[in-house]
Protein backbone atom coordinates (compact mmCIF):
# COMPACT_ATOMS: atom_id res chain seq x y z
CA UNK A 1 0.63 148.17 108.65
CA UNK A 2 -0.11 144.83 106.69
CA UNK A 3 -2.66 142.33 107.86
CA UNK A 4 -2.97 138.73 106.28
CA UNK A 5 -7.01 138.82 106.44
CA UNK A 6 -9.62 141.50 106.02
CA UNK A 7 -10.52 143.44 109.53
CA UNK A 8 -13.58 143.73 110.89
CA UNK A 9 -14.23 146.63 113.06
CA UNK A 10 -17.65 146.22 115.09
CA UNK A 11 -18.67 147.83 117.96
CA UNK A 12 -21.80 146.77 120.35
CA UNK A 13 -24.20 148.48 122.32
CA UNK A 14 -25.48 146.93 125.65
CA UNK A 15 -28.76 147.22 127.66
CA UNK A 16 -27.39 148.81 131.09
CA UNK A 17 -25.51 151.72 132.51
CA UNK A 18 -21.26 150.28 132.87
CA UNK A 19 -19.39 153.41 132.76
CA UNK A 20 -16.44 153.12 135.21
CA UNK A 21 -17.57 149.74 136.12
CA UNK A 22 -17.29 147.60 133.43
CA UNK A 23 -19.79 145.73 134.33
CA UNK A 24 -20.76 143.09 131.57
CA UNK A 25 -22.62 140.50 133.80
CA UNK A 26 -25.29 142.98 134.17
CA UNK A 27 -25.95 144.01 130.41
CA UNK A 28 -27.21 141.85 127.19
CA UNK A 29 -25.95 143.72 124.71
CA UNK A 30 -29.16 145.43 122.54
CA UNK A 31 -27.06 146.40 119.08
CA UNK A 32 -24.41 145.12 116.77
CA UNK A 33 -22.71 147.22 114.16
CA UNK A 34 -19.57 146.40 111.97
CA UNK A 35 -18.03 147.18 108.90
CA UNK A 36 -15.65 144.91 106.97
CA UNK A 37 -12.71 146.69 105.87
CA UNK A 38 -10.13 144.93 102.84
CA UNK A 39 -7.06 143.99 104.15
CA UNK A 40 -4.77 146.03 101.55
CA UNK A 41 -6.98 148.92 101.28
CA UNK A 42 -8.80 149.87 104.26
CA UNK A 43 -11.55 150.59 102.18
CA UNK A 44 -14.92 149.55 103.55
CA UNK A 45 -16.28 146.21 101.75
CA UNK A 46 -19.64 145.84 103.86
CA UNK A 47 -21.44 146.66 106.43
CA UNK A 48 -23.65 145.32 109.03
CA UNK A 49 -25.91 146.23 111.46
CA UNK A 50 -28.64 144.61 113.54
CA UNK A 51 -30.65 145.44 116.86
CA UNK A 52 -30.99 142.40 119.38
CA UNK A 53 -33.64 141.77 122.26
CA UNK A 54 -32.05 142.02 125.37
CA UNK A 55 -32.87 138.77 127.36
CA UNK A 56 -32.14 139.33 130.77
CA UNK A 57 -31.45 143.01 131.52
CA UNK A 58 -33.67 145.48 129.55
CA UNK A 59 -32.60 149.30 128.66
CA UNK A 60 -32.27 151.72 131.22
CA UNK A 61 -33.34 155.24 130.20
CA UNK A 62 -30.00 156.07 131.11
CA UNK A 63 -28.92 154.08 127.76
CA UNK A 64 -31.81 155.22 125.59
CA UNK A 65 -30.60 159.00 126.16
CA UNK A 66 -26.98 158.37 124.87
CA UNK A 67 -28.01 155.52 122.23
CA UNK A 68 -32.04 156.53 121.28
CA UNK A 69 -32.73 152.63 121.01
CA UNK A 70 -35.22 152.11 123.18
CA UNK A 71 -37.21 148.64 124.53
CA UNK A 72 -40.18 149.18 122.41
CA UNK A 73 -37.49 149.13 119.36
CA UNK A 74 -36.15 146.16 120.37
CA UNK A 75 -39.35 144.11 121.93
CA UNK A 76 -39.97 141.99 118.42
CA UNK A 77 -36.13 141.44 117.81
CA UNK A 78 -34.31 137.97 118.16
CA UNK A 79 -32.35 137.37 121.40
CA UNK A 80 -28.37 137.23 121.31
CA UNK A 81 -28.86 133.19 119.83
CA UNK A 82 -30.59 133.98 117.03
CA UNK A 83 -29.46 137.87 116.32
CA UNK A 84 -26.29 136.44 116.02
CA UNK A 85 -26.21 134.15 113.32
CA UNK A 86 -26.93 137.05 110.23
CA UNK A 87 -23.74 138.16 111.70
CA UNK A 88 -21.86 135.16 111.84
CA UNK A 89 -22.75 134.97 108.05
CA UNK A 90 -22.01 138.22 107.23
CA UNK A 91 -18.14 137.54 109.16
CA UNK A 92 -17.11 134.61 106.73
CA UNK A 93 -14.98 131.56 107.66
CA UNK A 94 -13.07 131.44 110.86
CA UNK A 95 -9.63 132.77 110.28
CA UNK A 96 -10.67 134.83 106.98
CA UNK A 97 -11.05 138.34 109.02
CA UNK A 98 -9.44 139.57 112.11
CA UNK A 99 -12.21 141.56 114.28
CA UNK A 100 -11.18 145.23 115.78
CA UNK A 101 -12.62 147.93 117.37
CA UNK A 102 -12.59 151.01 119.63
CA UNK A 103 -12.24 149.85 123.58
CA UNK A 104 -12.58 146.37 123.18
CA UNK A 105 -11.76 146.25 126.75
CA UNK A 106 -15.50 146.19 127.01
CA UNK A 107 -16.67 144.94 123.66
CA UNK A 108 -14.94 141.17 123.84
CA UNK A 109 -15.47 140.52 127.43
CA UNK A 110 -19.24 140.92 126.42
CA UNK A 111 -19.24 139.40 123.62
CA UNK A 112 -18.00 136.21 124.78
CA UNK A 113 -20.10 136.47 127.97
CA UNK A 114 -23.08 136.31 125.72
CA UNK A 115 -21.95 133.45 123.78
CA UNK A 116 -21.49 131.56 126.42
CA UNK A 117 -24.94 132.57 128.30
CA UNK A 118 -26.40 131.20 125.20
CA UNK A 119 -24.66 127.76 125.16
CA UNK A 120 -22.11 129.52 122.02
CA UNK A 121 -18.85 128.38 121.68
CA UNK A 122 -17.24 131.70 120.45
CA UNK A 123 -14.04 129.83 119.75
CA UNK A 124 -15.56 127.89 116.81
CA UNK A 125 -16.21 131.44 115.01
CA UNK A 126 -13.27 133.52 115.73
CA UNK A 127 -9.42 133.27 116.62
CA UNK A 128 -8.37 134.83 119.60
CA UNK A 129 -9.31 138.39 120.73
CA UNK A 130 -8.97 141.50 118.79
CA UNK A 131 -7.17 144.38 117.44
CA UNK A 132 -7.76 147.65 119.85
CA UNK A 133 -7.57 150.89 117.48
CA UNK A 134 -8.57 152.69 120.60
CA UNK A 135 -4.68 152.27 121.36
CA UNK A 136 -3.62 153.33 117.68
CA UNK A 137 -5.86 156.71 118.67
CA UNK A 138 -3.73 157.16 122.56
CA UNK A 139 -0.66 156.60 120.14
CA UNK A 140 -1.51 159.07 117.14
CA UNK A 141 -2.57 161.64 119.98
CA UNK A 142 0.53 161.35 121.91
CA UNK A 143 2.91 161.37 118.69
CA UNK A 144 1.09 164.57 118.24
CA UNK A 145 2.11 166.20 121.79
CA UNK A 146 -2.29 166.11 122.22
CA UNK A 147 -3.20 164.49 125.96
CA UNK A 148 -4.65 161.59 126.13
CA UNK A 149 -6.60 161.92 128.82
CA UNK A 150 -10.69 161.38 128.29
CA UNK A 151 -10.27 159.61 124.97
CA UNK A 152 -13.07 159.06 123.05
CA UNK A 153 -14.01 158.32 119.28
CA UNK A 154 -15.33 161.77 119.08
CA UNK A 155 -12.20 163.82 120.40
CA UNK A 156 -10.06 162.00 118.09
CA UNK A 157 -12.23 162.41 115.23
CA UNK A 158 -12.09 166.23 116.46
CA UNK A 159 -8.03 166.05 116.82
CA UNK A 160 -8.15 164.39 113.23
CA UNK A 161 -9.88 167.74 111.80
CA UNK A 162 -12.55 165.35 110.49
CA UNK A 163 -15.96 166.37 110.28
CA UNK A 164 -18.08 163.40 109.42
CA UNK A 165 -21.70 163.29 110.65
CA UNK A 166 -21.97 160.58 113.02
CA UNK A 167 -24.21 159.72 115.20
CA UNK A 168 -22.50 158.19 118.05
CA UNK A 169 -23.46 155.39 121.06
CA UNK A 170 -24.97 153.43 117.90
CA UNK A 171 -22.91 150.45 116.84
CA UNK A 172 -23.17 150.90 113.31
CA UNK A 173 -21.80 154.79 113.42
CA UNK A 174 -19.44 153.75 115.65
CA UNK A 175 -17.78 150.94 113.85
CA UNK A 176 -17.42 153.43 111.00
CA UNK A 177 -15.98 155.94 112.96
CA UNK A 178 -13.36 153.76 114.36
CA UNK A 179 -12.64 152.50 110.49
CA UNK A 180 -11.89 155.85 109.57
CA UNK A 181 -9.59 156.59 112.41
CA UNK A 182 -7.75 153.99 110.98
CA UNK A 183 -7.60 155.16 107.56
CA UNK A 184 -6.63 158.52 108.65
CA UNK A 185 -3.71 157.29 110.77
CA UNK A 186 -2.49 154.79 107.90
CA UNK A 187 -2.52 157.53 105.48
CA UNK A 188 -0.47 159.78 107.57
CA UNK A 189 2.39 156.67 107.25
């Protein structure tokens, strides 16, 4: 697998309870986490993480169980407009990184719905939509006769005999775990 630009494999948290509805208009998301990964190696470059103030939809307890970030954590952060722009930095150029990441069924859809809550044009900061390594995990299970069925970065990690000490539902963990599902499934090539 060859890409022309670095990846960038981020994952986000958000403020309200979506499971089974995917329901972004009613969440701001409350954490970003990503780690840049070089193109040829797959080795992590960076990191980044940040926690952002939700503006419309505070955290349910619901999402402080899985996640532990709670509103007092995020009360003094910057909303999405301004939480956004270390990250932006920390990305690069438009076109100089291709952005992945585990389900972005419900990552991009929320991204973009906060950009453009916020008057962002997401378009002038990245190309198109995103790499899904969610689908590289359904495929590496499947090649390996293991259902698919209740997929989750944790079972595949599990599948993967990996034991790395992650602490999952927070963006930063996340975004690493996904990385290294990669890795493992590019080194199996």
């Amino acid at each position: 697998m060859k890409f022309s630009s670095d990846l960038v494999i981020y994952d986000l948290e958000g403020s309200c309870k979506t499971f089974g509805k995917n329901e972004i208009n009613e969440t701001n998301i409350i954490e970003i986490g990503a780690v840049k990964l070089d193109r040829k190696t797959f080795e992590i470059k960076s990191e980044f993480s940040i926690l952002i103030k939700p503006k419309h939809f505070p955290i349910l307890p619901e999402i402080t169980d899985i996640t532990n970030i709670t509103n007092e954590m995020v009360e003094n952060e910057k909303y999405f407009d301004e939480a956004i722009l270390p990250f932006l930095d920390w990305y690069g150029e438009k076109n100089k990184s291709t952005l992945a990441g585990w389900g972005l069924y419900y990552d991009l859809p929320l991204l973009r719905k906060e950009f453009k809550e916020f008057g962002l044009d997401y378009n002038t900061y990245f190309v198109g939509g995103g790499f899904d390594i969610r689908a590289l995990g359904v495929y590496w299970l499947a090649k390996k006769n293991i259902s698919t069925s209740g997929i989750s970065l944790e079972r595949v990690l599990e599948k993967m005999n990996v034991k790395e000490d992650f602490k999952f539902h927070r963006a930063l963990d996340d975004a690493k775990a996904t990385a290294l599902i990669l890795q493992q499934i590019l080194k199996e090539k």
